[in-house]
C-alpha atoms as a PDB file:
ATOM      1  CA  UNK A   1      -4.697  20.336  26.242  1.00  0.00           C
ATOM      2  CA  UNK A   2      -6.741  22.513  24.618  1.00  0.00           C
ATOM      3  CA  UNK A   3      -7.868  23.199  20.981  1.00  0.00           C
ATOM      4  CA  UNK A   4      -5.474  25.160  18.881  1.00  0.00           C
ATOM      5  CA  UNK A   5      -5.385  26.618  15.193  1.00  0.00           C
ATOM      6  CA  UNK A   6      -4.085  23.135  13.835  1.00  0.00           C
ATOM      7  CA  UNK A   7      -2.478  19.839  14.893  1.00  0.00           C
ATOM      8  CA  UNK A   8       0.206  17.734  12.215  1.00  0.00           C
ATOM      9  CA  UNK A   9       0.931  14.279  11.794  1.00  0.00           C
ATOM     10  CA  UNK A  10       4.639  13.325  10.946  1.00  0.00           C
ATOM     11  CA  UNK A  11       4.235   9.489   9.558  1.00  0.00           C
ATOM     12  CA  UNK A  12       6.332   7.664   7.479  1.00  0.00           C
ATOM     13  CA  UNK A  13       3.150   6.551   5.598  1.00  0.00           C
ATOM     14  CA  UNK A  14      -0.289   5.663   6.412  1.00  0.00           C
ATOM     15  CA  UNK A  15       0.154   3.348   8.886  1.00  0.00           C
ATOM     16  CA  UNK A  16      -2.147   1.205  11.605  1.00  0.00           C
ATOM     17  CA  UNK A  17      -0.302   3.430  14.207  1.00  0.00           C
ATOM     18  CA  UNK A  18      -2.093   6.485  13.480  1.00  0.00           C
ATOM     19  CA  UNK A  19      -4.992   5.284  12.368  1.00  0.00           C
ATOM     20  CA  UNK A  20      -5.713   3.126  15.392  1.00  0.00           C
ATOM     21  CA  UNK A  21      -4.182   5.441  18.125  1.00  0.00           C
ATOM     22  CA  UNK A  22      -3.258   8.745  16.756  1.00  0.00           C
ATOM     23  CA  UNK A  23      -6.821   9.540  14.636  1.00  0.00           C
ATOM     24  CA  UNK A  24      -8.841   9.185  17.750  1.00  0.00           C
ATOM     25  CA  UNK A  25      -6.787  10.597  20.212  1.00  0.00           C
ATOM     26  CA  UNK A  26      -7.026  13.915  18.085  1.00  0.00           C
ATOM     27  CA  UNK A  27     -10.669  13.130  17.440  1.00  0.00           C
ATOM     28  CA  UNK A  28     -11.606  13.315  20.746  1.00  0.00           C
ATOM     29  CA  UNK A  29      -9.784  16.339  21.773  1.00  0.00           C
ATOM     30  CA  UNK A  30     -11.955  17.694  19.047  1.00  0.00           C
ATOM     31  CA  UNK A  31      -9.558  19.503  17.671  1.00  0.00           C
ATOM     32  CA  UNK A  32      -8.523  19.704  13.144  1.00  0.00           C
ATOM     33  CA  UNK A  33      -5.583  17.745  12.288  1.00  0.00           C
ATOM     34  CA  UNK A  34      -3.302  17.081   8.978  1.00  0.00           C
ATOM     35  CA  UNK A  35      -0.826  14.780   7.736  1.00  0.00           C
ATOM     36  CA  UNK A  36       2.389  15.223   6.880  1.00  0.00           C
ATOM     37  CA  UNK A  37       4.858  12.666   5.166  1.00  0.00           C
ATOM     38  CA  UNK A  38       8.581  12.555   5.532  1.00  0.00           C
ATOM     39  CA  UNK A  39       9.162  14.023   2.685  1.00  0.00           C
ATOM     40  CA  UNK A  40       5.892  16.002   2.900  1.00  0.00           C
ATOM     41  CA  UNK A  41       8.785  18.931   4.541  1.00  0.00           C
ATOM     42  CA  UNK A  42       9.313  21.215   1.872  1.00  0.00           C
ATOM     43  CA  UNK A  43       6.017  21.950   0.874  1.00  0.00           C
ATOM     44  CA  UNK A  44       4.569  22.905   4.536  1.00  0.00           C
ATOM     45  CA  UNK A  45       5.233  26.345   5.178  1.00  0.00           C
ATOM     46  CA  UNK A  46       2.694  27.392   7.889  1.00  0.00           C
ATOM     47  CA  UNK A  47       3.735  25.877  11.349  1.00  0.00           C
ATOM     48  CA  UNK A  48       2.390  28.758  13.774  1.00  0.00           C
ATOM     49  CA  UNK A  49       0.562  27.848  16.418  1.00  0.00           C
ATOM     50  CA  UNK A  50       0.486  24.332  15.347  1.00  0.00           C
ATOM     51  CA  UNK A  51       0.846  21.009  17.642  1.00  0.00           C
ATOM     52  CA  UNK A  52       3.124  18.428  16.593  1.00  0.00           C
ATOM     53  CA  UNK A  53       2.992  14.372  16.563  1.00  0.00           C
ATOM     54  CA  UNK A  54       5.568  12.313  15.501  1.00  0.00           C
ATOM     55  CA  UNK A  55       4.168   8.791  14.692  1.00  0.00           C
ATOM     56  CA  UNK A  56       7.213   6.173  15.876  1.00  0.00           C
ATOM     57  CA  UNK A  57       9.965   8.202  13.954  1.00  0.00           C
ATOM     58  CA  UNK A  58      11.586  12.187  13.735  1.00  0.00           C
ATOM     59  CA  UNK A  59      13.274  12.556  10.250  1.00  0.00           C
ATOM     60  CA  UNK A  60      16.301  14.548  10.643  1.00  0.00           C
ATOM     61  CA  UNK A  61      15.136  17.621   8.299  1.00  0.00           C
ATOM     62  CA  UNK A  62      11.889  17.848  10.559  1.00  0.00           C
ATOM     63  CA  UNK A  63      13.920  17.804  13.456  1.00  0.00           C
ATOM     64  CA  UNK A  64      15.737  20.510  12.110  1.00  0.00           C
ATOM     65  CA  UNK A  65      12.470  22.590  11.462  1.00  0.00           C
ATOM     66  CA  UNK A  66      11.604  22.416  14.781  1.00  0.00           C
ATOM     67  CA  UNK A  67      14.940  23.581  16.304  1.00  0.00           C
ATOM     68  CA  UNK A  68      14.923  26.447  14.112  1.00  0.00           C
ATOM     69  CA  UNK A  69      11.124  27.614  14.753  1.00  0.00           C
ATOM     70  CA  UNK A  70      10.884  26.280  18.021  1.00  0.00           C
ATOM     71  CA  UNK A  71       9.323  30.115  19.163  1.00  0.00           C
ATOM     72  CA  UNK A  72       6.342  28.918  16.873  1.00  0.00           C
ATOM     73  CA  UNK A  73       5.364  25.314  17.847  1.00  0.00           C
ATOM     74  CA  UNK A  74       3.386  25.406  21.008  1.00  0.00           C
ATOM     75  CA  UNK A  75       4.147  21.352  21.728  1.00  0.00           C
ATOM     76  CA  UNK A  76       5.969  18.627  20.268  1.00  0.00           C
ATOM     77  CA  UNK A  77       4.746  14.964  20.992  1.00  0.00           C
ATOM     78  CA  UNK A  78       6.458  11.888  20.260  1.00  0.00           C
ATOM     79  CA  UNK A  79       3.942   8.237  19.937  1.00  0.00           C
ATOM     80  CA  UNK A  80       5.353   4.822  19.851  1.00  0.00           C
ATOM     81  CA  UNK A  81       3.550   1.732  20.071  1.00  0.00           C
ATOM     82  CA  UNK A  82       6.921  -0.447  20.616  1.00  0.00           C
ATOM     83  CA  UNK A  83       9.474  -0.049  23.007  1.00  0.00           C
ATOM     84  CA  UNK A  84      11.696   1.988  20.920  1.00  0.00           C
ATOM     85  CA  UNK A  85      13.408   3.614  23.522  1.00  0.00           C
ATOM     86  CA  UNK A  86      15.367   0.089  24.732  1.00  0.00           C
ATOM     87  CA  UNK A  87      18.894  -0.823  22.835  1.00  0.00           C
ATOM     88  CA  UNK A  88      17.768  -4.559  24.284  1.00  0.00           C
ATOM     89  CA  UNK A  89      13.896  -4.848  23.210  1.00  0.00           C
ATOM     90  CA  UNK A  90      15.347  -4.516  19.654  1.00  0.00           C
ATOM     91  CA  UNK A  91      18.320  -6.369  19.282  1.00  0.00           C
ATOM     92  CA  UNK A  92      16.874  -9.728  17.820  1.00  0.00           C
ATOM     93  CA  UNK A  93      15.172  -7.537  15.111  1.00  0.00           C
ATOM     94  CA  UNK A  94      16.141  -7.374  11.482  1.00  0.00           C
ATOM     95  CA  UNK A  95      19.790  -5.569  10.906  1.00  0.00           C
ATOM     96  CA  UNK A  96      18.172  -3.199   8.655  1.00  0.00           C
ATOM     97  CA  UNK A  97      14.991  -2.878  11.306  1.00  0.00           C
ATOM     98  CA  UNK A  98      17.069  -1.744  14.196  1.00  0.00           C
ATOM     99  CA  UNK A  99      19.290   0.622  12.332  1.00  0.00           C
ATOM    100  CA  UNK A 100      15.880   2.147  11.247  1.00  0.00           C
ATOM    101  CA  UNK A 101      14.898   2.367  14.785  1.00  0.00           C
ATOM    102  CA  UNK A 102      18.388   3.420  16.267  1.00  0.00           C
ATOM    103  CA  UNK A 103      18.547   6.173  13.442  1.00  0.00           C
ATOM    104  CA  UNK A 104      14.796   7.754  13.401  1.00  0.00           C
ATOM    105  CA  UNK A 105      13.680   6.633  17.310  1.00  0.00           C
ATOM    106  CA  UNK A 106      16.139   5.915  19.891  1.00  0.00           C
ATOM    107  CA  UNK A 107      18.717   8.127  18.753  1.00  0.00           C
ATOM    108  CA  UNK A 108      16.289  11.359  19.816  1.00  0.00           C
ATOM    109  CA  UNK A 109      15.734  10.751  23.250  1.00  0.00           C
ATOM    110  CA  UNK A 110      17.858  13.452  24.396  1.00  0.00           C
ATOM    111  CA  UNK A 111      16.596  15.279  21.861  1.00  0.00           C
ATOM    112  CA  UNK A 112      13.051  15.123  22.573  1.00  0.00           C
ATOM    113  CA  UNK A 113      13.779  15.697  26.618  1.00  0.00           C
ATOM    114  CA  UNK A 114      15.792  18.874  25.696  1.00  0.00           C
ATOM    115  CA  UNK A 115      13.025  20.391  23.644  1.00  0.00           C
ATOM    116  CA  UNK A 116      10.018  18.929  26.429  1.00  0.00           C
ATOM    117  CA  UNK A 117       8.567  17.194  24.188  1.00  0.00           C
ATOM    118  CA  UNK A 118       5.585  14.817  25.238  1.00  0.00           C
ATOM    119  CA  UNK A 119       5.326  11.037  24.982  1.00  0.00           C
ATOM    120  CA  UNK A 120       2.808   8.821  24.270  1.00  0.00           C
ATOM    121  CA  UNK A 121       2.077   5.213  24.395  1.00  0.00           C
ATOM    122  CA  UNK A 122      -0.273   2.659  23.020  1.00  0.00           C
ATOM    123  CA  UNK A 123      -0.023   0.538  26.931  1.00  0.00           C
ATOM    124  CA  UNK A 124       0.362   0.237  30.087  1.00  0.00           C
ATOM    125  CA  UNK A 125       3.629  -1.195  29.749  1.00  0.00           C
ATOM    126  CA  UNK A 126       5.254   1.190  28.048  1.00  0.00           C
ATOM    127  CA  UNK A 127       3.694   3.649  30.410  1.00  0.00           C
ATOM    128  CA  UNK A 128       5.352   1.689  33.453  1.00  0.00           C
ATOM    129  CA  UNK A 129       8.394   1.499  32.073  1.00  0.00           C
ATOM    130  CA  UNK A 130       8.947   5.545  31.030  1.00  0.00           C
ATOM    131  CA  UNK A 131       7.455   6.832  33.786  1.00  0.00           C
ATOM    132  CA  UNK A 132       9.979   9.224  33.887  1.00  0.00           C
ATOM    133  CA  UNK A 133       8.478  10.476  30.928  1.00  0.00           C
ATOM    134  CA  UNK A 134       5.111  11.252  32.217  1.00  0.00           C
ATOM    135  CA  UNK A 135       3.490   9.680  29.436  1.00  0.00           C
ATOM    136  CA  UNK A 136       0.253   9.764  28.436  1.00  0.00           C
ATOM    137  CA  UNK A 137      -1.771   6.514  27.754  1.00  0.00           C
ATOM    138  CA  UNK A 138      -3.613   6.279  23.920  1.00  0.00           C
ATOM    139  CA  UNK A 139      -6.436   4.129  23.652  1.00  0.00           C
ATOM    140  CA  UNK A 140      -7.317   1.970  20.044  1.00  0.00           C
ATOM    141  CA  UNK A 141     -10.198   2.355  18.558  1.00  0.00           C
ATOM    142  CA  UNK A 142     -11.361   0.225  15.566  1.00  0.00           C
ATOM    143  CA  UNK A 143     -11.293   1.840  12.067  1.00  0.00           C
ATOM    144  CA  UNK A 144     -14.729   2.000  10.482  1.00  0.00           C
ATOM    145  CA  UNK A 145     -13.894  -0.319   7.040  1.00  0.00           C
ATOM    146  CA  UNK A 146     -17.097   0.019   4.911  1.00  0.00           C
ATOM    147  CA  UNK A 147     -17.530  -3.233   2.627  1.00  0.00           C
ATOM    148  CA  UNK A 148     -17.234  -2.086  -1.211  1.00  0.00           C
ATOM    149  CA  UNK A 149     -17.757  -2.791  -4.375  1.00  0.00           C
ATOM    150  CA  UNK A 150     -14.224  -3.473  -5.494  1.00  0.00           C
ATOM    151  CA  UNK A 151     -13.120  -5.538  -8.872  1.00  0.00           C
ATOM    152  CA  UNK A 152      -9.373  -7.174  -8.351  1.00  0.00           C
ATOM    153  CA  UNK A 153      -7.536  -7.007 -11.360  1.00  0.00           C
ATOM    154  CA  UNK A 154      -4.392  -9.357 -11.685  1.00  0.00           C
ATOM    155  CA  UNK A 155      -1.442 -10.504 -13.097  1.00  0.00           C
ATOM    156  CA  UNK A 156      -0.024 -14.160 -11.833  1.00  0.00           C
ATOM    157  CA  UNK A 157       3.112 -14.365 -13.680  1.00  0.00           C
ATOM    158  CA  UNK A 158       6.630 -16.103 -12.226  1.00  0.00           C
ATOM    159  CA  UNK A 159       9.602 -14.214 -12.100  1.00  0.00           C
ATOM    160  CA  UNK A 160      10.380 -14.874 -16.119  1.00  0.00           C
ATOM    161  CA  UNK A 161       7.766 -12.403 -16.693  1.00  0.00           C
ATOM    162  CA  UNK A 162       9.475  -9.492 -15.035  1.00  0.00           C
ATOM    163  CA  UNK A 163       9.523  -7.722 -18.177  1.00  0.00           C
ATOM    164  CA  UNK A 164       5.944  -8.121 -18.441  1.00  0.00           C
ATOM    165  CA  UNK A 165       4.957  -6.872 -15.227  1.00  0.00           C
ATOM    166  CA  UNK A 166       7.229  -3.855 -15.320  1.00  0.00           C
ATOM    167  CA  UNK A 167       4.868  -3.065 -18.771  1.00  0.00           C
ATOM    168  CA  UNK A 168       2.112  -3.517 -17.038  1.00  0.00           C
ATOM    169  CA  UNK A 169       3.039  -0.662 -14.192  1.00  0.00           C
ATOM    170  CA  UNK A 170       1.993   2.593 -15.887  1.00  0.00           C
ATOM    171  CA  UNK A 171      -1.529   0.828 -17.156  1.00  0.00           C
ATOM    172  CA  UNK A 172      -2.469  -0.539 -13.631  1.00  0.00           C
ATOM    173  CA  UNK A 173      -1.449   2.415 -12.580  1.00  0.00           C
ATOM    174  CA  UNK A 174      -3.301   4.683 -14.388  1.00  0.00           C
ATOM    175  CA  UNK A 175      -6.787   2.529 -14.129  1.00  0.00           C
ATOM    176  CA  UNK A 176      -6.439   2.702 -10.218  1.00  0.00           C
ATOM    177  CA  UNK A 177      -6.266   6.640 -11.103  1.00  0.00           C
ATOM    178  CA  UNK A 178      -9.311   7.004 -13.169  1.00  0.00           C
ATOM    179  CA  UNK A 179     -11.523   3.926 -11.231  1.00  0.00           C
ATOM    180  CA  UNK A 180     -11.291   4.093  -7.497  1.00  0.00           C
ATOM    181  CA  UNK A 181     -13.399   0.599  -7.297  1.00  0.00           C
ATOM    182  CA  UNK A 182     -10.148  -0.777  -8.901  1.00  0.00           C
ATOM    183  CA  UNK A 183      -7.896  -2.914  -7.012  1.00  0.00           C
ATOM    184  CA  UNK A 184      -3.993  -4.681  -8.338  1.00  0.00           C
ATOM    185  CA  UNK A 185      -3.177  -7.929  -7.639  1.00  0.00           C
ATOM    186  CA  UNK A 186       0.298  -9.487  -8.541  1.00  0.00           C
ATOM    187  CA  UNK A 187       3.065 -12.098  -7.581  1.00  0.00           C
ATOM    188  CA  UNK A 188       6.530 -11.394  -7.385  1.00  0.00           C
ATOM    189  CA  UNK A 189       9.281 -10.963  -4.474  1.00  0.00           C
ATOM    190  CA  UNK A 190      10.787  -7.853  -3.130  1.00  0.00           C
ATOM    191  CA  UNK A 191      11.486  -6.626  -6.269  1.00  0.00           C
ATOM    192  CA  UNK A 192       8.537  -6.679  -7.556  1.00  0.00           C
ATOM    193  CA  UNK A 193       6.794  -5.290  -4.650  1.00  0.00           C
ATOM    194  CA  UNK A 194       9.150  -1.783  -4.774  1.00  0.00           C
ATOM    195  CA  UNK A 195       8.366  -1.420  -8.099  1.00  0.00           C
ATOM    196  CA  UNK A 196       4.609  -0.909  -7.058  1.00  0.00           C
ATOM    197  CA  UNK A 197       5.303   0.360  -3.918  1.00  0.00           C
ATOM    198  CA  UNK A 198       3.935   3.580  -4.894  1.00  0.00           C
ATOM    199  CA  UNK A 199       0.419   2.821  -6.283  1.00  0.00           C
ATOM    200  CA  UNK A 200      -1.817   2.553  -3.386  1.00  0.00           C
ATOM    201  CA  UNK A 201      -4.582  -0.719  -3.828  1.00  0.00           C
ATOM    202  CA  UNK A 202      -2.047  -3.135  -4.772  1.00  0.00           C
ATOM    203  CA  UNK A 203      -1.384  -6.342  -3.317  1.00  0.00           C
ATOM    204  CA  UNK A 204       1.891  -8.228  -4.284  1.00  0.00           C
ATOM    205  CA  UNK A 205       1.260 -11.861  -3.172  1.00  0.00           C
ATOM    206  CA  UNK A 206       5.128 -14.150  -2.546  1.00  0.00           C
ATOM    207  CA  UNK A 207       5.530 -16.608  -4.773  1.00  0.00           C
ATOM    208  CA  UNK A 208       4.412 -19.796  -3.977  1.00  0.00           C
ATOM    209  CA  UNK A 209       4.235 -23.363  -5.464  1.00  0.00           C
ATOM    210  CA  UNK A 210       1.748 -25.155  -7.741  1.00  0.00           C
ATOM    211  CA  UNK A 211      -0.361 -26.651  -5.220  1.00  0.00           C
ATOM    212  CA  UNK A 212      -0.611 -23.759  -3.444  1.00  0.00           C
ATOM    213  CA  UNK A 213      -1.785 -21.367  -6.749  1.00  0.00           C
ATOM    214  CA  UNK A 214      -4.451 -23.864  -7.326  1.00  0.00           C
ATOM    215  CA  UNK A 215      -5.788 -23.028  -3.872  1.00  0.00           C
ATOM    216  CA  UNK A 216      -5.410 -19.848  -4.459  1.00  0.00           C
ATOM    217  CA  UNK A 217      -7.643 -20.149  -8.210  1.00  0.00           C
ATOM    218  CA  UNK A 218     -10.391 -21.632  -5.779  1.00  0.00           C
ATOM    219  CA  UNK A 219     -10.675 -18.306  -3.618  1.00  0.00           C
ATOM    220  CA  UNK A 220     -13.496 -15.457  -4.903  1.00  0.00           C
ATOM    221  CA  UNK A 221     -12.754 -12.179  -5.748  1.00  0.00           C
ATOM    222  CA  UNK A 222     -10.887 -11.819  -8.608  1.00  0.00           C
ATOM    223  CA  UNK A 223     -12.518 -10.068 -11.748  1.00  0.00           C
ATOM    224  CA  UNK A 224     -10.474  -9.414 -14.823  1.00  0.00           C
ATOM    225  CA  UNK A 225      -7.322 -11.207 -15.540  1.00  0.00           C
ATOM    226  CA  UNK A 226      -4.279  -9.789 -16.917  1.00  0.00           C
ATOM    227  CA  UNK A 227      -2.159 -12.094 -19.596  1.00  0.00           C
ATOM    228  CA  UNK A 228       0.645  -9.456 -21.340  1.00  0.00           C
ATOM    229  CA  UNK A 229       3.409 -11.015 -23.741  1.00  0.00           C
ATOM    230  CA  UNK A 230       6.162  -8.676 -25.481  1.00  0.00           C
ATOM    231  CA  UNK A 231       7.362 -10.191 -28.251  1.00  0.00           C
ATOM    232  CA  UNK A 232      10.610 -11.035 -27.335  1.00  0.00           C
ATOM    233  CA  UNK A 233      12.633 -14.245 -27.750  1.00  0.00           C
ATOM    234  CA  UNK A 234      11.371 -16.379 -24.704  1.00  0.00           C
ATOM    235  CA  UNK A 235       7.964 -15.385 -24.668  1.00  0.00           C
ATOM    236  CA  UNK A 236       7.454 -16.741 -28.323  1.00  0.00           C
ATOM    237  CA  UNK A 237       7.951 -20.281 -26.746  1.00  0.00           C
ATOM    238  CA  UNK A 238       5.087 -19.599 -24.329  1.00  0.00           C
ATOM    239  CA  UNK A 239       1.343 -21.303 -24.407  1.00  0.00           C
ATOM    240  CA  UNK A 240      -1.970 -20.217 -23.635  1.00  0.00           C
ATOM    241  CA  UNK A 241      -2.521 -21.953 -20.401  1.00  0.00           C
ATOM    242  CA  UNK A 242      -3.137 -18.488 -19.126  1.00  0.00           C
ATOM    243  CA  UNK A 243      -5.992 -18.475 -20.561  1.00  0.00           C
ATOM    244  CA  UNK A 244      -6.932 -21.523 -18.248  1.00  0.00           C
ATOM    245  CA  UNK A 245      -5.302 -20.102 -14.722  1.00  0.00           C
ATOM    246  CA  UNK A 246      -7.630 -16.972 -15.497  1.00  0.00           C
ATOM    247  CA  UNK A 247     -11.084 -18.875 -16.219  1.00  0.00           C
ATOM    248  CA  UNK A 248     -10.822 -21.306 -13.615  1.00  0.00           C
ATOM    249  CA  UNK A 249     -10.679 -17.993 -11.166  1.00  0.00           C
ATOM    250  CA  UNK A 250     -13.710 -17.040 -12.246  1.00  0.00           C
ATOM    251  CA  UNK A 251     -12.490 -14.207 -13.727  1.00  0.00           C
ATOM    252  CA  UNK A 252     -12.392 -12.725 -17.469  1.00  0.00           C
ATOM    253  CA  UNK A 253      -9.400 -12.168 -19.131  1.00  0.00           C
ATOM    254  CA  UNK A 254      -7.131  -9.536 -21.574  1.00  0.00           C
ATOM    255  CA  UNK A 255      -4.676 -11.193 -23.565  1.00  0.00           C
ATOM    256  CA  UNK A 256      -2.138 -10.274 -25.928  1.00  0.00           C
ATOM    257  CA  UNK A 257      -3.012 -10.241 -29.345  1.00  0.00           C
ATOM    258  CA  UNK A 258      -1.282 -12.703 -31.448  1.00  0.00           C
ATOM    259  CA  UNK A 259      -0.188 -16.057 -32.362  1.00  0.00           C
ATOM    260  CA  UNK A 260      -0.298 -17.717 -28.645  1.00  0.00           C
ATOM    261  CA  UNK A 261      -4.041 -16.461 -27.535  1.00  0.00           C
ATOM    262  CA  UNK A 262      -5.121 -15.849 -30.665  1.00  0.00           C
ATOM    263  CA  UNK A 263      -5.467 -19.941 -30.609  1.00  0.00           C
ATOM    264  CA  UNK A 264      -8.339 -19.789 -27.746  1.00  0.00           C
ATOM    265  CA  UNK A 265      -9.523 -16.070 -27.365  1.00  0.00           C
ATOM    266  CA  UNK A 266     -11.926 -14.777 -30.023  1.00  0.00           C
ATOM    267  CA  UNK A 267     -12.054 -10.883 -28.910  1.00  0.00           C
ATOM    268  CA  UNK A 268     -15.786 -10.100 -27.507  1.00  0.00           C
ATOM    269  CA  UNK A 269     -16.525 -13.624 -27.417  1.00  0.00           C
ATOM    270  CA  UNK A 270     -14.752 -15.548 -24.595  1.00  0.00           C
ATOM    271  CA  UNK A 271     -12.145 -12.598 -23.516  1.00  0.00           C
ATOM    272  CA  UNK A 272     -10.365  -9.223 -24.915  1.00  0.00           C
ATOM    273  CA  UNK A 273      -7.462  -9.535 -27.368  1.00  0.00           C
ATOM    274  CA  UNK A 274      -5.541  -6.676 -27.581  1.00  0.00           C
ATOM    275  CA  UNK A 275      -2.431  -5.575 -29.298  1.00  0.00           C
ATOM    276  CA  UNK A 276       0.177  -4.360 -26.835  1.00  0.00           C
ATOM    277  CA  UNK A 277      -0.580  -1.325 -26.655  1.00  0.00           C
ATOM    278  CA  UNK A 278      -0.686   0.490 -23.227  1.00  0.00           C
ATOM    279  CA  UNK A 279      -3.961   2.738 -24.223  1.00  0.00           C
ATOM    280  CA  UNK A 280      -5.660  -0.246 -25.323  1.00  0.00           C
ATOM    281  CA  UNK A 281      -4.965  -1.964 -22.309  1.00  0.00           C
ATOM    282  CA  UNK A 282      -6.308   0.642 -20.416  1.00  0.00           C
ATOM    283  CA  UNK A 283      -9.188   1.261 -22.198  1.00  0.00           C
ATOM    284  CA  UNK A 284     -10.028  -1.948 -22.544  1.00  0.00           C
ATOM    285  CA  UNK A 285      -9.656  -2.668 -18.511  1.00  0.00           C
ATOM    286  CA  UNK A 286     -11.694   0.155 -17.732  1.00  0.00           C
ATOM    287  CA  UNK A 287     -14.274  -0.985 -20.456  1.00  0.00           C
ATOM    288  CA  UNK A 288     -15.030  -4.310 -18.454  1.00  0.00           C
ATOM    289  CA  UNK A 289     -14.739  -2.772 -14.704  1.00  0.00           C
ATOM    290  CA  UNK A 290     -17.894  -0.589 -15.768  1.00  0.00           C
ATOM    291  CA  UNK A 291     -19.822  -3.536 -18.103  1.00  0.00           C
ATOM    292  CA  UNK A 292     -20.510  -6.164 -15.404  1.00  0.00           C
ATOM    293  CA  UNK A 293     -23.065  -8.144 -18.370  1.00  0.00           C
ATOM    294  CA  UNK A 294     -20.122  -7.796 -20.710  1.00  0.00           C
ATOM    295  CA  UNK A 295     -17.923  -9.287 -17.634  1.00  0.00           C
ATOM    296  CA  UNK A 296     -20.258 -12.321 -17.406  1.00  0.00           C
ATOM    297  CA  UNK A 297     -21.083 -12.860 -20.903  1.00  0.00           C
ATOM    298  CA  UNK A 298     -17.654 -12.953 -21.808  1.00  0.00           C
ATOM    299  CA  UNK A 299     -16.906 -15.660 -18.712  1.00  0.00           C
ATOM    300  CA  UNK A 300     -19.834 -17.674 -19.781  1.00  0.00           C
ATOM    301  CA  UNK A 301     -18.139 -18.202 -23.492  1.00  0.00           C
ATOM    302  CA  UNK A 302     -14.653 -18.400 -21.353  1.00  0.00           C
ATOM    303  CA  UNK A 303     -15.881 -21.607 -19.824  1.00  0.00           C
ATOM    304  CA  UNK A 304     -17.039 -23.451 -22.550  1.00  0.00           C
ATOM    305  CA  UNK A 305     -13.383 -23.695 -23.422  1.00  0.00           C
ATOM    306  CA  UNK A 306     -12.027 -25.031 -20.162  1.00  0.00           C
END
């Protein structure tokens, strides 16, 4: 196999799969890559000459791309790192897991075969097992994760505050954009985690009881607290323990301005109290992730209060 003008990466998403297979499989061919989402399609234009790798799953409109410009693609391989291939390996999975599989994986095996398309496989069991497929065995290699200099910013609100969090999407949003040190922490369930599902550096934690949060309060890590309110008619019943869950973490904190905080915070003194007012929010986020003496100045006067 050797070096041609470009090789492309089908994925779903960034995923372990490439990164711990795919990446250095390519790397040591020595040969320039890209990546390509499923939906990534339309925009990619330039295919000559170019070596394909479909990570676990072939999206139909890809598939389709390849059938008509199949003159242009020198090879077509197909990676899995589960035994995709086997009705029966499967069937205790999720419903919604195997119909994924079925539909994007085992459903293109004849496929695949009629085009001559190239497998290969994470180990030596799924190497065994398709050896009809003259696979070809990928090694892992461990990513190289520097250590940073991250802040977490989060919000630890139960499901009641669903409003909340949905106004807080476009701010954390936005200060992930402009600071890359930025992380997002939040709790919620499934909903909650597909409404962030498309800001990378967030981390939506399940819901969990009060012993557990405590536990969780003990933990390092966490920098600047979120504590939102709308003014609507059950939030005006709320109190400022907040204030208290955010401290204790060791964290400083942005509150809404008003009635409720307004009975513990003194702005630039023991936290940020800000009307709610996205810009403000974002300015004044951005404001403590660069001021780490304004951080712990403000925790010091924070504490006094617990």
């Amino acid at each position: 196999m050797g070096p041609v003008d470009r090789w492309l990466i089908i994925e779903e998403g960034r995923n372990p799969s490439t990164d711990y297979f795919i990446l250095p499989f390519l790397q040591k061919l020595g040969v320039s890559w890209e990546r390509a989402g499923f939906n990534d399609y339309p925009l990619y234009e330039n295919i000559k000459n170019t070596k394909f790798i479909f990570v676990r799953y072939i999206p139909r409109k890809w598939q389709s791309l390849i059938d008509k410009n199949g003159a242009k693609i020198p090879e077509v391989y197909f990676f899995i790192d589960d035994d995709l291939f086997d009705w029966q390996a499967f069937l205790t999975m999720p419903i919604r897991y195997q119909t994924k599989i079925i539909r994007y994986s085992w459903s293109k095996q004849s496929w695949l075969k009629s085009i001559g398309a190239k497998l290969l496989v994470s180990t030596p069991y799924l190497q065994g097992k398709y050896t009809d497929w003259n696979p070809e065995l990928l090694h892992a290699k461990s990513l190289k994760i520097e250590r940073d200099n991250s802040l977490s910013i989060f919000y630890h609100g139960s499901a009641s505050h669903l409003d909340d969090i949905r106004w807080l999407k476009p701010i954390v949003s936005e200060v992930l954009k402009q600071n890359s040190r930025l992380t997002f922490e939040v709790i919620g369930g499934s909903g909650v985690n597909r409404l962030f599902n498309d800001i990378p550096r967030v981390q939506v934690l399940h819901p969990m009881k009060w012993p557990t949060y405590i536990s969780l309060l003990k933990k390092p890590g966490r920098s600047i607290g979120l504590a939102p309110l709308l003014d609507k008619p059950f939030n005006r019943a709320r109190s400022h323990t907040k204030f208290f869950d955010i401290t204790q973490s060791g964290a400083v904190g942005i509150y809404a301005a008003g009635d409720i905080y307004g009975r513990i915070v003194r702005h630039l003194e023991n936290g940020l109290l800000l009307p709610m007012k996205p810009s403000l929010w974002i300015d004044g986020i951005l404001q403590l992730a660069e001021d780490e003496v304004l951080r712990e100045n403000l925790l010091v006067e924070a504490k006094k209060c617990l």
